[in-house]
Protein backbone atom coordinates (compact mmCIF):
# COMPACT_ATOMS: atom_id res chain seq x y z
CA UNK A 1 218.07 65.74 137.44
CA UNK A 2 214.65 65.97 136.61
CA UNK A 3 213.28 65.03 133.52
CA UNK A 4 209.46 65.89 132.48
CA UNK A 5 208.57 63.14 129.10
CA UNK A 6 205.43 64.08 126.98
CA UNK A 7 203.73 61.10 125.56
CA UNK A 8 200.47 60.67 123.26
CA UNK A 9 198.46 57.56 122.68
CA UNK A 10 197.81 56.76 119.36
CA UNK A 11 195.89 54.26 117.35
CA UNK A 12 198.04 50.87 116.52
CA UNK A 13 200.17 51.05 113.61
CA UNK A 14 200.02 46.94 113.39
CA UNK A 15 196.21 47.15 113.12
CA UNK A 16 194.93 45.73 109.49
CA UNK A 17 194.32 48.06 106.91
CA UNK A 18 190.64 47.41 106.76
CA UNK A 19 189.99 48.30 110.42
CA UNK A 20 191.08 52.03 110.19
CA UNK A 21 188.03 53.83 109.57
CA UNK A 22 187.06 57.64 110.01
CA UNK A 23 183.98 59.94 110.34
CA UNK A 24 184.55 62.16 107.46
CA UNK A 25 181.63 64.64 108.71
CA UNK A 26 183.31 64.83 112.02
CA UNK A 27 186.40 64.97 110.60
CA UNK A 28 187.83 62.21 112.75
CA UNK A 29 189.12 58.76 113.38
CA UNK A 30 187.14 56.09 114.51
CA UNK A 31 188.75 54.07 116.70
CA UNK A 32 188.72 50.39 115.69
CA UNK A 33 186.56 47.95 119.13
CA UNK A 34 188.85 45.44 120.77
CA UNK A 35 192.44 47.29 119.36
CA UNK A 36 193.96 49.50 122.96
CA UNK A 37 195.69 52.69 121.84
CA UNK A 38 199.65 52.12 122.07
CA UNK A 39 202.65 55.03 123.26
CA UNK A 40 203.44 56.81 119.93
CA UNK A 41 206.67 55.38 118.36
CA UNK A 42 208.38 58.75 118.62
CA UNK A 43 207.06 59.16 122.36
CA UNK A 44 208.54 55.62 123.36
CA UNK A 45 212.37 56.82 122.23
CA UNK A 46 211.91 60.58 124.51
CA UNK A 47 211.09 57.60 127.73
CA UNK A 48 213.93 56.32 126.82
CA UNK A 49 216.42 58.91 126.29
CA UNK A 50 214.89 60.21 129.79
CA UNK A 51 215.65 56.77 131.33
CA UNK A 52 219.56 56.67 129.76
CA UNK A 53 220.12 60.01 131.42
CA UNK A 54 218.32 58.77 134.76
CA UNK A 55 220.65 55.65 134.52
CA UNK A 56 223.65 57.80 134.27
CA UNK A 57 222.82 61.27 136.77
CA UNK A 58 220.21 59.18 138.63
CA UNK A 59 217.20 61.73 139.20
CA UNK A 60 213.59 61.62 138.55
CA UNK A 61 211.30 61.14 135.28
CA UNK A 62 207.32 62.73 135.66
CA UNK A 63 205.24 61.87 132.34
CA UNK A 64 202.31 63.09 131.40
CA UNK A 65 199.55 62.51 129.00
CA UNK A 66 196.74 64.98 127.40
CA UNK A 67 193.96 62.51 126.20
CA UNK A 68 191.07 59.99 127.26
CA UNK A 69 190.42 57.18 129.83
CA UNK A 70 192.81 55.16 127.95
CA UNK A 71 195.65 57.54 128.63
CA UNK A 72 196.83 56.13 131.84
CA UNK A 73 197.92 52.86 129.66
CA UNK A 74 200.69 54.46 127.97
CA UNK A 75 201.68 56.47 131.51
CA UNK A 76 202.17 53.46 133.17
CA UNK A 77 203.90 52.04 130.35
CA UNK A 78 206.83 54.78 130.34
CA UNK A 79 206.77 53.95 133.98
CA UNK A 80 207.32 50.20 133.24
CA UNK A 81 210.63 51.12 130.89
CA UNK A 82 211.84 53.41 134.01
CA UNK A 83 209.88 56.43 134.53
CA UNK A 84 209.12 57.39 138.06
CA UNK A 85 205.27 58.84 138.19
CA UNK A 86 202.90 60.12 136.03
CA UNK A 87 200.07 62.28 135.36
CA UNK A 88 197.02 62.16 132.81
CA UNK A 89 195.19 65.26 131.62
CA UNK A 90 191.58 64.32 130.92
CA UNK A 91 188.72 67.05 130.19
CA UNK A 92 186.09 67.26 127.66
CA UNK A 93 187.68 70.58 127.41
CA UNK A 94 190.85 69.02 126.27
CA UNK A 95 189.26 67.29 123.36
CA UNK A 96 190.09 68.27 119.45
CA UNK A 97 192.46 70.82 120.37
CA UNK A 98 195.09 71.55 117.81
CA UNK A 99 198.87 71.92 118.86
CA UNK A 100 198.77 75.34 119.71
CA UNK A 101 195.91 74.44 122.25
CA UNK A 102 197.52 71.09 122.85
CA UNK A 103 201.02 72.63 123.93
CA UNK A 104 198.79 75.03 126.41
CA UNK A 105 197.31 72.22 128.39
CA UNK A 106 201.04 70.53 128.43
CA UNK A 107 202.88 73.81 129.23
CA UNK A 108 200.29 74.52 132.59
CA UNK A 109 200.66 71.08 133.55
CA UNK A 110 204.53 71.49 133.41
CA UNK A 111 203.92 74.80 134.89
CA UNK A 112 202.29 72.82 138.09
CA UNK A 113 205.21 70.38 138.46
CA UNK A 114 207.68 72.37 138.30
CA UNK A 115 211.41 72.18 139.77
CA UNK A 116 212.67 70.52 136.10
CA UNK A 117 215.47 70.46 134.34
CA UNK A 118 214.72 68.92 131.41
CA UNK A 119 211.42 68.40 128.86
CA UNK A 120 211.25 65.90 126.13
CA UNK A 121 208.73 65.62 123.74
CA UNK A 122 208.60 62.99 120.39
CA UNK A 123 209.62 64.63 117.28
CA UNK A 124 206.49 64.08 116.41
CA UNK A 125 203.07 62.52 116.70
CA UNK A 126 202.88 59.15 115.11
CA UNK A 127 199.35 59.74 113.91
CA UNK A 128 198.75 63.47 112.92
CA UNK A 129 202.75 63.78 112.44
CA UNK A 130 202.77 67.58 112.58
CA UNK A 131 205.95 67.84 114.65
CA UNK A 132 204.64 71.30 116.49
CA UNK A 133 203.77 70.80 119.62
CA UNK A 134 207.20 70.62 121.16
CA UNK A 135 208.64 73.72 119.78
CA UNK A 136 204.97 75.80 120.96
CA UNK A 137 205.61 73.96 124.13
CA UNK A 138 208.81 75.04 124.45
CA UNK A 139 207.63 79.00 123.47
CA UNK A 140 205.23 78.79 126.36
CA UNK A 141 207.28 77.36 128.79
CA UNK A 142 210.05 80.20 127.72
CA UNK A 143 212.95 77.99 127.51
CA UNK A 144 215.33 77.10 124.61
CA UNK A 145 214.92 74.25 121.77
CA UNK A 146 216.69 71.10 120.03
CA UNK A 147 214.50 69.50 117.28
CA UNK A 148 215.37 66.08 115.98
CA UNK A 149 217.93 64.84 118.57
CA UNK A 150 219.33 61.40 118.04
CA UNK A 151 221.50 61.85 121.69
CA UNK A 152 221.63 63.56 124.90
CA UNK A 153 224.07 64.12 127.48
CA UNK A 154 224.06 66.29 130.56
CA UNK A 155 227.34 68.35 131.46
CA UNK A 156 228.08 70.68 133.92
CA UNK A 157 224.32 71.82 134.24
CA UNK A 158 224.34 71.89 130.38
CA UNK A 159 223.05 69.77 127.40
CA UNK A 160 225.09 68.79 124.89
CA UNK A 161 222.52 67.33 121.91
CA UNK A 162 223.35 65.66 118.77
CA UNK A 163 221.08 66.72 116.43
CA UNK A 164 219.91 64.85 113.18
CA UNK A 165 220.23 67.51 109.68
CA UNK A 166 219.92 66.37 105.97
CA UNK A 167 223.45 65.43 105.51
CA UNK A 168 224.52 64.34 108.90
CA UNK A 169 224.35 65.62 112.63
CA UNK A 170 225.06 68.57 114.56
CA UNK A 171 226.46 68.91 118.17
CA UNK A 172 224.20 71.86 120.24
CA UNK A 173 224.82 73.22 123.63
CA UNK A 174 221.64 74.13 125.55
CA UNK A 175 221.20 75.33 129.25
CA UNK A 176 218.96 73.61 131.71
CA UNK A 177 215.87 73.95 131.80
CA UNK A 178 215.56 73.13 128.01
CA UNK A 179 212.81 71.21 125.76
CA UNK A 180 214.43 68.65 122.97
CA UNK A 181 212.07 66.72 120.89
CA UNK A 182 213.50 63.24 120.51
CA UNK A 183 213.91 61.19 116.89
CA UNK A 184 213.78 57.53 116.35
CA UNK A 185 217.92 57.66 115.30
CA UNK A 186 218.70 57.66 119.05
CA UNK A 187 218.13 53.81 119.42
CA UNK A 188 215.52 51.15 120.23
CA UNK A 189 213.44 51.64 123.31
CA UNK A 190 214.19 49.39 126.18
CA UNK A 191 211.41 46.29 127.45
CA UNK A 192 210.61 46.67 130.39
CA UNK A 193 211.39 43.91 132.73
CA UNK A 194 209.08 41.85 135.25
CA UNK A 195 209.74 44.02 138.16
CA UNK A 196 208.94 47.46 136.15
CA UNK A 197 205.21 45.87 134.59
CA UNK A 198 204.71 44.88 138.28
CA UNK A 199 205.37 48.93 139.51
CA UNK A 200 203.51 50.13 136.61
CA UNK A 201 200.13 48.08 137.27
CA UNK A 202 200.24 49.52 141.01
CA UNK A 203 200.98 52.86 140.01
CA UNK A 204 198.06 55.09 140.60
CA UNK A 205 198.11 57.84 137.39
CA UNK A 206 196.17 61.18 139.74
CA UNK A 207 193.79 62.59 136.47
CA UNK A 208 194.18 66.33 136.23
CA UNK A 209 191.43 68.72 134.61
CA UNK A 210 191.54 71.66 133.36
CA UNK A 211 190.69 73.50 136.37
CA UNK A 212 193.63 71.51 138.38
CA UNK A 213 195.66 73.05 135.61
CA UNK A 214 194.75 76.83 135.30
CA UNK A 215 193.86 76.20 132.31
CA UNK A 216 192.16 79.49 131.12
CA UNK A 217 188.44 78.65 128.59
CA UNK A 218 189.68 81.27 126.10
CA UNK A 219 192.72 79.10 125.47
CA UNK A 220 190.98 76.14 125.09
CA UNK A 221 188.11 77.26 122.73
CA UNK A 222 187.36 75.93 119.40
CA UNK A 223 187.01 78.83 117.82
CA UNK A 224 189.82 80.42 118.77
CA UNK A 225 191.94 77.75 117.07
CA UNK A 226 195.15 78.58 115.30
CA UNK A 227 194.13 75.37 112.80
CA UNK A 228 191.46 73.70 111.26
CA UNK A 229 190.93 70.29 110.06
CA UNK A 230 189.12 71.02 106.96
CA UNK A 231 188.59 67.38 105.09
CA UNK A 232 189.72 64.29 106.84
CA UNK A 233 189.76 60.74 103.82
CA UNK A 234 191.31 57.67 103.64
CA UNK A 235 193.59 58.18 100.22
CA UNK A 236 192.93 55.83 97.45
CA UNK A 237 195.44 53.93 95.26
CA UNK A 238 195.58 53.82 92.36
CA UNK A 239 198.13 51.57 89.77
CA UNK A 240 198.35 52.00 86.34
CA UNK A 241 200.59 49.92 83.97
CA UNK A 242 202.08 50.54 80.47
CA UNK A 243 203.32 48.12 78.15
CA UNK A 244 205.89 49.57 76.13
CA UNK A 245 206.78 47.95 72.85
CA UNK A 246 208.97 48.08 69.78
CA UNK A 247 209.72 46.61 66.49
CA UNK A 248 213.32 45.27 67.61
CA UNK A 249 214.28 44.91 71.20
CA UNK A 250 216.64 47.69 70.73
CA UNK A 251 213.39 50.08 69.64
CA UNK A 252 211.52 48.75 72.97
CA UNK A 253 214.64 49.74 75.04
CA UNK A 254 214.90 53.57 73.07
CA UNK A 255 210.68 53.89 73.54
CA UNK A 256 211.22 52.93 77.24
CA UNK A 257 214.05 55.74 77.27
CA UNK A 258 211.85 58.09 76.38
CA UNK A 259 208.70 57.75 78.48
CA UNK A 260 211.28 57.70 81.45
CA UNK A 261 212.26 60.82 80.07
CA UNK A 262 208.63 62.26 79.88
CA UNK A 263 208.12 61.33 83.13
CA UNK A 264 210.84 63.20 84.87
């Protein structure tokens, strides 16, 4: 069984407050000196739901990342909890895209490896959190989807997927080849061990471009963007508070009772 894992850097969640900082004329984040880019929390749970199924039907796990020099870190990090190899997708080309354009460059990389049986993908990113790119992916690629899985088995060539909903789960068949984006419900990741760090800081990651890829220029132009990022701000917080009072403390309880009321 072969099992392809999309992963994304992103900036560290743990990183203080007052170190996140953005270019609002560029319209992007600034990434804070001396603080590495970590695996996206969503990412980290597809690596391992790739690596329960590889400890099960034995097999193969290829990851790949779309972003810049630092990219590598987080392949060899999925390869340190299990994976097998890796690949990093580095152009100035690749840079800004949206997830339309993003699930392009992913989807001709795939398209290059080949021979797989299975794509998983993080629910979503843990920085832009716009939870597309898997199912466009998954469009290009021409295969069927499972959002929000929480566990995966394999069966007789199939998938059988438990899938989170509002008020519970679902169960979902799926043939193989399939693409199933991966919640945080199915479980804590795994740490890798000695002997996986020590594989991992070997590794050579081979850095594809977009020419490696096929990647076609119209796809990966600007303007030709299905989204734009029109403002990009830090919000601001704001706390207001409201004595309320009363005659008796049975008039302060009724005057409560009825700004709740307002407010609802």
């Amino acid at each position: 069984m072969h099992t392809i894992v999309c992963v994304k850097q992103v900036l560290d969640p743990e990183i203080p407050p007052a170190k996140f900082k953005i270019d609002p004329e560029a319209k992007q984040v600034i990434p804070p000196a001396g603080v590495p880019p970590v695996i996206s929390v969503f990412d980290e749970r597809a690596v391992e739901a790739a690596c329960r199924l590889k400890d099960k039907h034995k097999g193969k796990i290829t990851v790949i990342s779309m972003g810049p020099g630092k990219a590598s870190d987080v392949v060899k990090h999925a390869i340190s909890m299990g994976a097998d190899e890796g690949f990093v997708l580095q152009d100035e080309a690749f840079e800004n895209l949206d997830s339309f354009g993003t699930a392009y460059v992913l989807g001709k990389a795939i398209q290059k490896i080949g021979g797989y049986d299975l794509v998983l993908c993080g629910r979503q990113a843990a920085d832009w959190g716009a939870g597309q790119v898997g199912s466009i992916l998954a469009e290009i690629l021409g295969i069927p989807v499972v959002t929000l899985a929480c566990d995966i088995e394999a069966v007789d060539k199939k998938l059988r997927v438990k899938r989170m909903v509002k008020d519970g789960y679902e169960v979902l068949e799926a043939p193989m080849p399939s693409l199933v984006t991966v919640s945080s419900e199915i479980g804590l990741p795994r740490l890798p061990g000695g002997m996986g760090l020590m594989l991992a800081r070997k590794k050579q990651i081979p850095v594809w471009k977009a020419q490696d890829i096929g990647a076609e220029s119209s796809q990966l132009d600007k303007a030709n963007a299905h989204t734009e990022v029109t403002s990009l701000s830090v919000p601001t917080r704001k706390t207001e508070c409201e004595i309320i009072t009363g005659g008796t403390p049975g008039e302060a309880g009724v005057n409560l009772a009825l700004k709740l009321i307002k407010l609802i």
